[in-house]
Protein backbone atom coordinates (compact mmCIF):
# COMPACT_ATOMS: atom_id res chain seq x y z
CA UNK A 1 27.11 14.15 13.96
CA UNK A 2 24.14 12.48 12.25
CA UNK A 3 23.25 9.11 14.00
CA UNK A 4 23.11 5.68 12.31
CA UNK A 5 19.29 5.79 12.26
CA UNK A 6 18.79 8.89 11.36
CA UNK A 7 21.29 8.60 7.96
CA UNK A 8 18.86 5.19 7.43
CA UNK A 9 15.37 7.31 7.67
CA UNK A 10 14.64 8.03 4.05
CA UNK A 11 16.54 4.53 3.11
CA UNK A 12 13.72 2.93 6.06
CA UNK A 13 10.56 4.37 4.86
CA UNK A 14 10.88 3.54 1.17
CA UNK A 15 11.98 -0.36 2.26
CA UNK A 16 9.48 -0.40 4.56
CA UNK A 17 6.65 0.68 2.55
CA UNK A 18 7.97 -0.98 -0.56
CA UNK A 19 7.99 -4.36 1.66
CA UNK A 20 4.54 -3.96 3.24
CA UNK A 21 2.72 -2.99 -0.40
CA UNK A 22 4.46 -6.55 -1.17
CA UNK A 23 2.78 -8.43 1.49
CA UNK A 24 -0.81 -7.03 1.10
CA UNK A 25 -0.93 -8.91 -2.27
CA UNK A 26 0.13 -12.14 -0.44
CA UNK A 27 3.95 -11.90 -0.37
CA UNK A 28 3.95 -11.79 3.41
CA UNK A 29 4.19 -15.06 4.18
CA UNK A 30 5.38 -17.90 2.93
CA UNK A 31 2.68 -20.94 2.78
CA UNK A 32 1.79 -23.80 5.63
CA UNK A 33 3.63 -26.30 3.93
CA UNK A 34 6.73 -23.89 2.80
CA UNK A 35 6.92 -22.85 6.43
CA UNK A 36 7.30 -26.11 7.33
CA UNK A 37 10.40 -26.87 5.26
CA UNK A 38 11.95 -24.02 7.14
CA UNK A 39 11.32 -25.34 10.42
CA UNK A 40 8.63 -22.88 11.34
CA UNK A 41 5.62 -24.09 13.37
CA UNK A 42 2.52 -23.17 12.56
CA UNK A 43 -1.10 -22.87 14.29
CA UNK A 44 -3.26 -25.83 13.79
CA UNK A 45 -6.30 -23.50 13.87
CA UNK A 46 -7.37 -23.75 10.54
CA UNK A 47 -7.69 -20.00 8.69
CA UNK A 48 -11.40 -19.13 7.65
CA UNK A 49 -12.78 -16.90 5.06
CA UNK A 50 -16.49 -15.06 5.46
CA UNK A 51 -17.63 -14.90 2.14
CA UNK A 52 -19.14 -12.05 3.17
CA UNK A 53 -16.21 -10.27 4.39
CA UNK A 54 -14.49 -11.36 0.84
CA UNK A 55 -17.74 -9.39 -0.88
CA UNK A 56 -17.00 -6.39 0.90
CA UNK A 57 -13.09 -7.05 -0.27
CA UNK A 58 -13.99 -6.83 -3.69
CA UNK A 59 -16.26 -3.75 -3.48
CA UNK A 60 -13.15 -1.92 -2.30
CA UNK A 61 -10.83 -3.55 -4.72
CA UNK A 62 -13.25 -2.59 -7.40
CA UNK A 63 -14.11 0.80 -6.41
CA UNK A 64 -10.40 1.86 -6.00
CA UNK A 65 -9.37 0.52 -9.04
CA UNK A 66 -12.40 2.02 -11.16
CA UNK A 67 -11.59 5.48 -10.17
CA UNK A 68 -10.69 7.98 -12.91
CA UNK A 69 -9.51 10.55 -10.46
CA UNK A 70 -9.49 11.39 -6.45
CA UNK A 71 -8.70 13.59 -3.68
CA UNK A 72 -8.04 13.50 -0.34
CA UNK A 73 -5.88 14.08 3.23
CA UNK A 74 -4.18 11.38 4.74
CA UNK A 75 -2.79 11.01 8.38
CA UNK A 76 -0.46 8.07 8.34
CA UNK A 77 2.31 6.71 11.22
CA UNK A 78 4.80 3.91 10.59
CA UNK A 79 6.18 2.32 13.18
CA UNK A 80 9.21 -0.43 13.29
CA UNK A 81 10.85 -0.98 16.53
CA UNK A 82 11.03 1.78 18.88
CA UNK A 83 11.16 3.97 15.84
CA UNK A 84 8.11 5.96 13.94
CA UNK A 85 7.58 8.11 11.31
CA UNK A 86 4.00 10.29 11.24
CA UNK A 87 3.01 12.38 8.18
CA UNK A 88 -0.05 14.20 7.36
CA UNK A 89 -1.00 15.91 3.62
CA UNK A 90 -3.42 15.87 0.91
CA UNK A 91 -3.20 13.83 -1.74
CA UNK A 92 -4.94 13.97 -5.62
CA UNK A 93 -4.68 11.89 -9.02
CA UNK A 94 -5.64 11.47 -11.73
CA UNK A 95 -5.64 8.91 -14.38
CA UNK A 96 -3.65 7.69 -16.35
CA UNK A 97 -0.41 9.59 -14.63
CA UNK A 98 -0.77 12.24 -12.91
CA UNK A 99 -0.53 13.16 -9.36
CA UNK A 100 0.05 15.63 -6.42
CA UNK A 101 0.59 15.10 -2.39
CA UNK A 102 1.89 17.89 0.11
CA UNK A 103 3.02 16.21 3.16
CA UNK A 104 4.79 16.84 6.03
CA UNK A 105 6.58 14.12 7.75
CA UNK A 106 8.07 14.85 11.11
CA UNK A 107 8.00 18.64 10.49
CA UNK A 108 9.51 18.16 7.50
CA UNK A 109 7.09 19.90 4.28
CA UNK A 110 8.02 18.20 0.79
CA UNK A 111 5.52 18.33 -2.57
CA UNK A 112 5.89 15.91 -5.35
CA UNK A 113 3.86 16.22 -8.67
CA UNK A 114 4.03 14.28 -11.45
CA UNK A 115 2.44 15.83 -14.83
CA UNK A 116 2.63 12.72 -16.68
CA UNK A 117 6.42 13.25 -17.80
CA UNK A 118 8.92 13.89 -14.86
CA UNK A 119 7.90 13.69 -11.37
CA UNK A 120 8.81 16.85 -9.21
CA UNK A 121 9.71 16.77 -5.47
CA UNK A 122 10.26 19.72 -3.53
CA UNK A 123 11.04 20.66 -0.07
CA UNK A 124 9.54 24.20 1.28
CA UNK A 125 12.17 26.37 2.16
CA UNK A 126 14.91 24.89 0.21
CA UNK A 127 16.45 26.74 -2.81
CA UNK A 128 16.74 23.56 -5.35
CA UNK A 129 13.96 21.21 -6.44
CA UNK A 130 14.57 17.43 -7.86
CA UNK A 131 13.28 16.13 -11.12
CA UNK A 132 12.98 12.65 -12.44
CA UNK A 133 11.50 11.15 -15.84
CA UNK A 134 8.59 9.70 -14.81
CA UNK A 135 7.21 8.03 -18.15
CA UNK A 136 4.31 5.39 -17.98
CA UNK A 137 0.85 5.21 -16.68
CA UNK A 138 -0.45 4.61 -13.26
CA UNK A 139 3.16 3.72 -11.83
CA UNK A 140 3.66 7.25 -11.94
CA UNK A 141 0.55 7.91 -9.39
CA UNK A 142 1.72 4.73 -7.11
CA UNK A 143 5.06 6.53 -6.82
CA UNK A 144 3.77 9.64 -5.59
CA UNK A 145 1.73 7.52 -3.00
CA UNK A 146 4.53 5.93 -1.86
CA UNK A 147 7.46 8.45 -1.73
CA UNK A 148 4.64 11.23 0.10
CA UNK A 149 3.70 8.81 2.63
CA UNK A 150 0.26 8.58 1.69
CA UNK A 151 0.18 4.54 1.37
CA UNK A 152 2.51 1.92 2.76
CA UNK A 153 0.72 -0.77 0.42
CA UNK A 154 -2.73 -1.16 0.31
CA UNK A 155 -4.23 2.08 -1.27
CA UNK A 156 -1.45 1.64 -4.10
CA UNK A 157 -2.28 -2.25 -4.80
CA UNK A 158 -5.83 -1.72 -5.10
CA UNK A 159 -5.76 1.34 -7.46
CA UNK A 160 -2.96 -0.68 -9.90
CA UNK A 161 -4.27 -4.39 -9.80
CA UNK A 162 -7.98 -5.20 -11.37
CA UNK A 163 -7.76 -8.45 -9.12
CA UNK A 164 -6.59 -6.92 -5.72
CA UNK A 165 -8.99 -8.87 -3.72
CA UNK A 166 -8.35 -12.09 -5.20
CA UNK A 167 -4.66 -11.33 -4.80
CA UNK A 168 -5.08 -10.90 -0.84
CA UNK A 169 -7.17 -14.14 -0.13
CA UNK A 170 -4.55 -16.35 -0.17
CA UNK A 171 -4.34 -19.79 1.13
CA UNK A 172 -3.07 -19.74 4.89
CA UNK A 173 -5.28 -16.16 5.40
CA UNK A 174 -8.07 -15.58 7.34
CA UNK A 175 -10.74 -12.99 6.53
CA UNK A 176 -13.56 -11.71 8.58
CA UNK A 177 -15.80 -8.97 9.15
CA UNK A 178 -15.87 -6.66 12.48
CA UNK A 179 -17.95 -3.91 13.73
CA UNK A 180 -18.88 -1.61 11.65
CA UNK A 181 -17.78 1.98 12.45
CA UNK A 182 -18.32 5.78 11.18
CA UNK A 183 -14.83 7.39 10.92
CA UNK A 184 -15.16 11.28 9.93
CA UNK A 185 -19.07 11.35 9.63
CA UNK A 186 -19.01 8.44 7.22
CA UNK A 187 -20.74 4.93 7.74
CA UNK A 188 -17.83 1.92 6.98
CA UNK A 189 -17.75 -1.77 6.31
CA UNK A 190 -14.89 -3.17 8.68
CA UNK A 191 -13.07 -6.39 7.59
CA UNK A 192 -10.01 -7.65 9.24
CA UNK A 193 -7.53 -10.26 7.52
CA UNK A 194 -4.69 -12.16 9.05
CA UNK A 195 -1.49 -13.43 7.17
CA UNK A 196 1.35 -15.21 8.69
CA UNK A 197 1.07 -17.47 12.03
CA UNK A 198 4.97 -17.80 12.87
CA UNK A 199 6.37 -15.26 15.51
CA UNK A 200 8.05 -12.54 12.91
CA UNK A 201 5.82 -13.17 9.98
CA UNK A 202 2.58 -12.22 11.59
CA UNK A 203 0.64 -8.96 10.71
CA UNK A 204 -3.18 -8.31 11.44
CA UNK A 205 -4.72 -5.82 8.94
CA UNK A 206 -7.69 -3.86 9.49
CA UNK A 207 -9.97 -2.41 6.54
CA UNK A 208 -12.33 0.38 6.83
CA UNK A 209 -14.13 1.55 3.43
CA UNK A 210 -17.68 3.76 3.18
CA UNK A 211 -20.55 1.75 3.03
CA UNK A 212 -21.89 4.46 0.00
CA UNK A 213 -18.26 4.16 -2.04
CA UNK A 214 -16.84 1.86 -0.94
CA UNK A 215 -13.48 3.40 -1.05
CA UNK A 216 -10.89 3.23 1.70
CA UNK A 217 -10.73 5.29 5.26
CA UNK A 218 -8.70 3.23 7.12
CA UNK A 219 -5.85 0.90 6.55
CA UNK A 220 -4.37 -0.75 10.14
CA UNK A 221 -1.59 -3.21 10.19
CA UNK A 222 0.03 -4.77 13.18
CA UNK A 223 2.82 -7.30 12.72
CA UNK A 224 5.00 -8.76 15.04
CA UNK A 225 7.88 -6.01 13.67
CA UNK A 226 5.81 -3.44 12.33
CA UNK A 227 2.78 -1.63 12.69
CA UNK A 228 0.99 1.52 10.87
CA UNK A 229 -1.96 3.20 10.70
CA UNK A 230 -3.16 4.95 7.30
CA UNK A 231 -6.30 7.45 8.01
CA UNK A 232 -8.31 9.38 4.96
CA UNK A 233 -10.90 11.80 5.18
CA UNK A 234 -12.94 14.26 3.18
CA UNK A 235 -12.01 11.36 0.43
CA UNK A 236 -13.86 12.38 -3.09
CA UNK A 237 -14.33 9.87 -6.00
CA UNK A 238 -14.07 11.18 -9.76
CA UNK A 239 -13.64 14.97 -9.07
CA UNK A 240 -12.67 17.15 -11.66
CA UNK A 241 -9.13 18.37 -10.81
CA UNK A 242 -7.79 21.52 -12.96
CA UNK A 243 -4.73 20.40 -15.57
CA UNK A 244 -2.93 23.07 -13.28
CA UNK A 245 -2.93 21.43 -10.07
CA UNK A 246 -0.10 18.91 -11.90
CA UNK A 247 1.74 21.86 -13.25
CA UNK A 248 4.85 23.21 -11.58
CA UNK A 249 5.93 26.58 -11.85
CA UNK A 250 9.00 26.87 -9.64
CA UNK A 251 9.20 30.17 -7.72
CA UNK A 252 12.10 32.79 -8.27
CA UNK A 253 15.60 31.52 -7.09
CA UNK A 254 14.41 27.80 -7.59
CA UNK A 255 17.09 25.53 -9.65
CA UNK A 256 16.28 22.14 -11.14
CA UNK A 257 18.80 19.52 -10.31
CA UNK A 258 18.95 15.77 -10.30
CA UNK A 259 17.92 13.60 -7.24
CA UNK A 260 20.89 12.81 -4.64
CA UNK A 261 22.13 9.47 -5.52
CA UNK A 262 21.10 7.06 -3.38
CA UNK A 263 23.88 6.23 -0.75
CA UNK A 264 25.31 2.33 -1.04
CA UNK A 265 23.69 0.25 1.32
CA UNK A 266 27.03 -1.18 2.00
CA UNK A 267 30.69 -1.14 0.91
CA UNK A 268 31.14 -1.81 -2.77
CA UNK A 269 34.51 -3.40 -1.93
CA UNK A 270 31.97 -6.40 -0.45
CA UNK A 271 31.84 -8.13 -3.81
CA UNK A 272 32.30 -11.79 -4.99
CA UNK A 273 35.70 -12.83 -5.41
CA UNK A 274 36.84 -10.32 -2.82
CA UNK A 275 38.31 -11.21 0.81
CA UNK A 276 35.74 -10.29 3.63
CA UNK A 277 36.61 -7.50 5.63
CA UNK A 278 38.63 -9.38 8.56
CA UNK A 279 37.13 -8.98 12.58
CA UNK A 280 37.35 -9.75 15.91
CA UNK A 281 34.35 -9.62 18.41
CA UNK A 282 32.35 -12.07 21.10
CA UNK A 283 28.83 -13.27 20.28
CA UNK A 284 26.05 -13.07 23.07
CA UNK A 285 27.37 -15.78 25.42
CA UNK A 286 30.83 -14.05 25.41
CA UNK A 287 32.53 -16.23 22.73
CA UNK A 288 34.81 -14.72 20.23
CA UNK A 289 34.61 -14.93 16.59
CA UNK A 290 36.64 -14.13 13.72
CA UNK A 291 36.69 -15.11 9.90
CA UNK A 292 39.76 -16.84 10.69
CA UNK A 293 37.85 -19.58 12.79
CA UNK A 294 35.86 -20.21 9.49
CA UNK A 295 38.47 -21.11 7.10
CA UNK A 296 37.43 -24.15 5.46
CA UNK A 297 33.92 -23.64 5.53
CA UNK A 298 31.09 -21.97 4.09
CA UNK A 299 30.10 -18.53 6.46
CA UNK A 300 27.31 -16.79 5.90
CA UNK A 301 27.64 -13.68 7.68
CA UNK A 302 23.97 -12.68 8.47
CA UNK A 303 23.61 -8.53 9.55
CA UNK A 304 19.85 -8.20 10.73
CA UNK A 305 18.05 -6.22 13.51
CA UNK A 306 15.24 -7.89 15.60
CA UNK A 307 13.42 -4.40 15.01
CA UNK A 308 13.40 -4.26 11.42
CA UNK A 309 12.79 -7.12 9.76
CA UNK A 310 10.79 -5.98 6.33
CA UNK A 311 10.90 -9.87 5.27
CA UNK A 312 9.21 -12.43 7.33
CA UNK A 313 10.46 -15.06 4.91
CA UNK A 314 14.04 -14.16 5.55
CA UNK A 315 14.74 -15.91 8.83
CA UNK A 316 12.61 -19.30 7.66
CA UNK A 317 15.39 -19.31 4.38
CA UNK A 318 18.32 -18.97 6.71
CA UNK A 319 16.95 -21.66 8.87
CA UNK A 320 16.11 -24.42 6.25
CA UNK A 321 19.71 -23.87 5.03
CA UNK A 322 21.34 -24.14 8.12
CA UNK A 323 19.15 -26.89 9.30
CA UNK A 324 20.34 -28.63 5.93
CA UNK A 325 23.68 -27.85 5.10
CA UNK A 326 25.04 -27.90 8.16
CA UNK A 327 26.52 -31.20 9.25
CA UNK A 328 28.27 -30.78 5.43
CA UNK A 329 30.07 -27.17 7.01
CA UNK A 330 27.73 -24.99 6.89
CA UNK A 331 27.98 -22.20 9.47
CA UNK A 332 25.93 -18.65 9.86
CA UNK A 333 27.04 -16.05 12.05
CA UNK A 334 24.36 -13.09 12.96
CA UNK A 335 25.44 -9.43 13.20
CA UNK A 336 22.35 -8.79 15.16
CA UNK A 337 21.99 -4.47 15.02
CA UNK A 338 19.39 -3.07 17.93
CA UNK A 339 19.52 -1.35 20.77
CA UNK A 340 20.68 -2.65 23.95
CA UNK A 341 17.81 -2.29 25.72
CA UNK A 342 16.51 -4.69 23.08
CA UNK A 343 19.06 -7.71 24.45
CA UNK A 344 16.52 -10.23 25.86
CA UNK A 345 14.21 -9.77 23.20
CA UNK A 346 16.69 -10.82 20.71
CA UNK A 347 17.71 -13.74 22.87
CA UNK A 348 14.34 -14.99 22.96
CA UNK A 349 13.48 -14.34 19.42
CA UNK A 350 16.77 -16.12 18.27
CA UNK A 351 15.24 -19.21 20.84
CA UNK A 352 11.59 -18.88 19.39
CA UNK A 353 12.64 -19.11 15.90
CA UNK A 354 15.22 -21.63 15.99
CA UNK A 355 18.36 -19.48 15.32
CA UNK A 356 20.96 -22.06 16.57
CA UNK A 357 23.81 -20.20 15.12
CA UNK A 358 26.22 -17.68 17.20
CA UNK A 359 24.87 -13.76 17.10
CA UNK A 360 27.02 -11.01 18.05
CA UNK A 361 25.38 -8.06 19.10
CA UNK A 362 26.66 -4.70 20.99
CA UNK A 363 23.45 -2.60 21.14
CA UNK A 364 24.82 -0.20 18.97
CA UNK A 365 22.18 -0.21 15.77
CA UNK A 366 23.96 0.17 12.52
CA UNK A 367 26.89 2.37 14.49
CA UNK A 368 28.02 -1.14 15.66
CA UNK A 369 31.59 -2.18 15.31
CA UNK A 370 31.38 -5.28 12.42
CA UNK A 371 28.35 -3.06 10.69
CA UNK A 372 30.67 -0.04 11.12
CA UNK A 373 33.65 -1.89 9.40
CA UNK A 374 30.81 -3.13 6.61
CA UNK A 375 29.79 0.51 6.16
CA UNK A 376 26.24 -0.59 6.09
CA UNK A 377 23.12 1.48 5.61
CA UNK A 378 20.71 -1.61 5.28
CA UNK A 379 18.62 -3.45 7.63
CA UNK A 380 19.81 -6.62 6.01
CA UNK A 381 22.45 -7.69 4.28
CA UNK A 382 24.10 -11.08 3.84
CA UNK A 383 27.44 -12.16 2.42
CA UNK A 384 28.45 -16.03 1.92
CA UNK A 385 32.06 -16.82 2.00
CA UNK A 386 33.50 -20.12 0.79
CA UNK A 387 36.20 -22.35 1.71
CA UNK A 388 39.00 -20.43 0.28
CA UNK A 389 37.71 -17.46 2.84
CA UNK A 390 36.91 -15.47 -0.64
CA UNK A 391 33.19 -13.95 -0.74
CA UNK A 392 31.24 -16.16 -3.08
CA UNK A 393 27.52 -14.04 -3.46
CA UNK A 394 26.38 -10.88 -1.44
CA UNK A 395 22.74 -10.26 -0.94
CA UNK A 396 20.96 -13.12 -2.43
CA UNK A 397 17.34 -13.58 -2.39
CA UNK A 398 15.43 -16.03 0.07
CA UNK A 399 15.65 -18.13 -2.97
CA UNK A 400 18.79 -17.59 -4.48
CA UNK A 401 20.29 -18.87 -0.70
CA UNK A 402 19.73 -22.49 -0.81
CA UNK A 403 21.48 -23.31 -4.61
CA UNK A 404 24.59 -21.05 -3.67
CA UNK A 405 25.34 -22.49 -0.16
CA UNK A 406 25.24 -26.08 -2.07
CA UNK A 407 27.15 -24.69 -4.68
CA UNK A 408 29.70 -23.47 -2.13
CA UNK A 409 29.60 -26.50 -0.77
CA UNK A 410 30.66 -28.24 -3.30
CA UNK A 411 34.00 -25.92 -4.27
């Protein structure tokens, strides 16, 4: 029997990475001031830029993004939790669309190629490979990045924005150089830059470039949830890649077929209008809960895990709205979905970030009995019932949050 987190593998790298190549152009966190409207406190060290560091910035930004084509290998781990994914594979593009990466990813071998037209993923060994249009310019080459594992985020911003740099130095960052280091025989520029101050919205990235190109060799980040490491050697700028390279000829016995749809992340009967699915459990201090109890007032039902949180603004929007709305009846309850070794932790994060709502948690991941029920392959997923006990929006945005719990509110 396949295990909750391994069914949410393929679903948790492509959040994860499509999350983190978010933040690196200054999505991460949400402003001093904003953060203080949620209740967050923040550092009164002031952040500093070295102008120099920003210099070296935009030599990277402008030498990735100025490349016509490239080649290299990549060694790359991901880690959220207690859980990691490694890869390793070469990787080659060229502009305006076209791309190739051979990785393998936990002794798993896949290729994908895109020629410009359809993008091409195949797994060695199996008998069928996918195909997908793939029309349009340097998107295609970002999503070959991405789905190979060969960038979490920054490689792909800086080849696809013109004004990377000036997208990272955002107010509430710091920026800095640090030692300068040689990683695979090559001389590097090291600068280090620092988003986020609350506990959960924190990460610490670390860029190494060649002091020559000026194009990337290292990419660290290390978050409060999340950390990664993205490594590239014998790197080439502007080589001249053979048309064939983005060809595919599939071998004999190899059939074309559509990629798997992608599995919902939760029910589809979980759907405005309908009645939540009904349960039954004790929160942390042993209390029990049911929807029943919350008749007459707006729920939100909050599933999260500690482990995996891809959104650092997503506890500071539950917390301004509860902090808010909630002497007007206003209630959250957290499905909270780690391990059980992970029980303190998430008693002390709920204290450190001002979760003063009820969380019931059983240690089981996403095999645990209320996600179970919910049938949910998400890290996240939130669903605000009404007065009437009917579900009134599913999954809404940090900003989408505040407007429908007053709207609730007001039913």
């Amino acid at each position: 029997m396949i295990s909750a987190r391994s069914r949410l593998l393929p679903v948790l790298f492509v959040a994860c990475s499509t999350v983190i190549a978010t933040t690196v152009l200054g999505a991460l966190a949400a402003s001093d001031a904003n953060a203080q409207e949620a209740g967050v406190s923040r550092s009164s060290s002031p952040p500093t830029i070295d102008p120099e560091a920003k210099a070296v910035l935009e030599q990277i930004a402008n030498a990735e993004y100025n490349l016509s084509s490239y080649s290299s290998t990549f060694v790359t781990t991901v880690r959220f939790g207690d859980y990691a994914i490694n890869g390793h594979g070469t990787l080659c593009y060229a502009r305006p669309n076209k791309a190739f990466a051979h990785t393998t990813r936990d002794s798993h071998e896949e290729t994908i190629i895109c020629d410009g037209a359809q993008r091409i993923e195949f797994t060695d060994g199996a008998k069928k490979y996918t195909t997908k249009s793939a029309s349009g310019g340097v998107e295609n080459i970002l999503a070959v990045m991405m789905r190979s594992g060969a960038s979490a985020g920054t490689l792909v911003e800086l080849v696809m924005q013109p004004q990377a740099a000036a997208e990272i130095v955002r107010p509430g960052m710091s920026l800095r150089r640090a030692p300068d280091e040689i990683i695979d025989g090559i001389p590097v520029d090291v600068i280090e830059f620092t988003r986020g101050q609350a506990k959960g919205d924190r990460i610490r990235y670390t860029i190494a470039a060649g002091k020559q190109d000026h194009l990337l060799r290292r990419v660290s980040y290390n978050g409060d949830t999340a950390t990664g490491t993205e490594t590239y050697t014998n790197v080439i700028a502007n080589p001249s890649i053979p048309a064939s390279k983005f060809v595919f000829t599939p071998k004999p016995g190899l059939t074309a077929t559509a990629p798997d749809p992608t599995p919902p992340l939760f029910d589809p009967r979980v759907k405005v209008g309908a009645i939540p699915f009904s349960f039954t459990v004790k929160d942390m201090q042993g209390h029990p809960h049911s929807l029943r109890a919350y008749k007459g007032k707006v729920l939100l039902v909050d599933f999260w895990a500690m482990n995996f949180i891809m959104d650092p603004n997503h506890i500071p929007a539950i917390v301004a709205a509860y902090d808010k709305y909630h002497l007007r009846g206003f209630e959250v309850l957290g499905i909270e979905m780690d391990a059980a070794k992970d029980r303190t932790n998430v008693l002390q994060f709920t204290r450190d970030n001002h979760m003063a709502w009820p969380q019931i948690f059983d240690g089981k991941y996403w095999g645990g009995h209320v996600a179970d029920i919910y049938h949910l392959n998400a890290p996240r997923l939130w669903v605000l019932v009404g007065r009437n006990g009917k579900i009134v929006t599913v999954d809404p945005t940090n900003e989408e949050l505040d407007p429908a719990v007053e709207k609730a509110l007001a039913q």
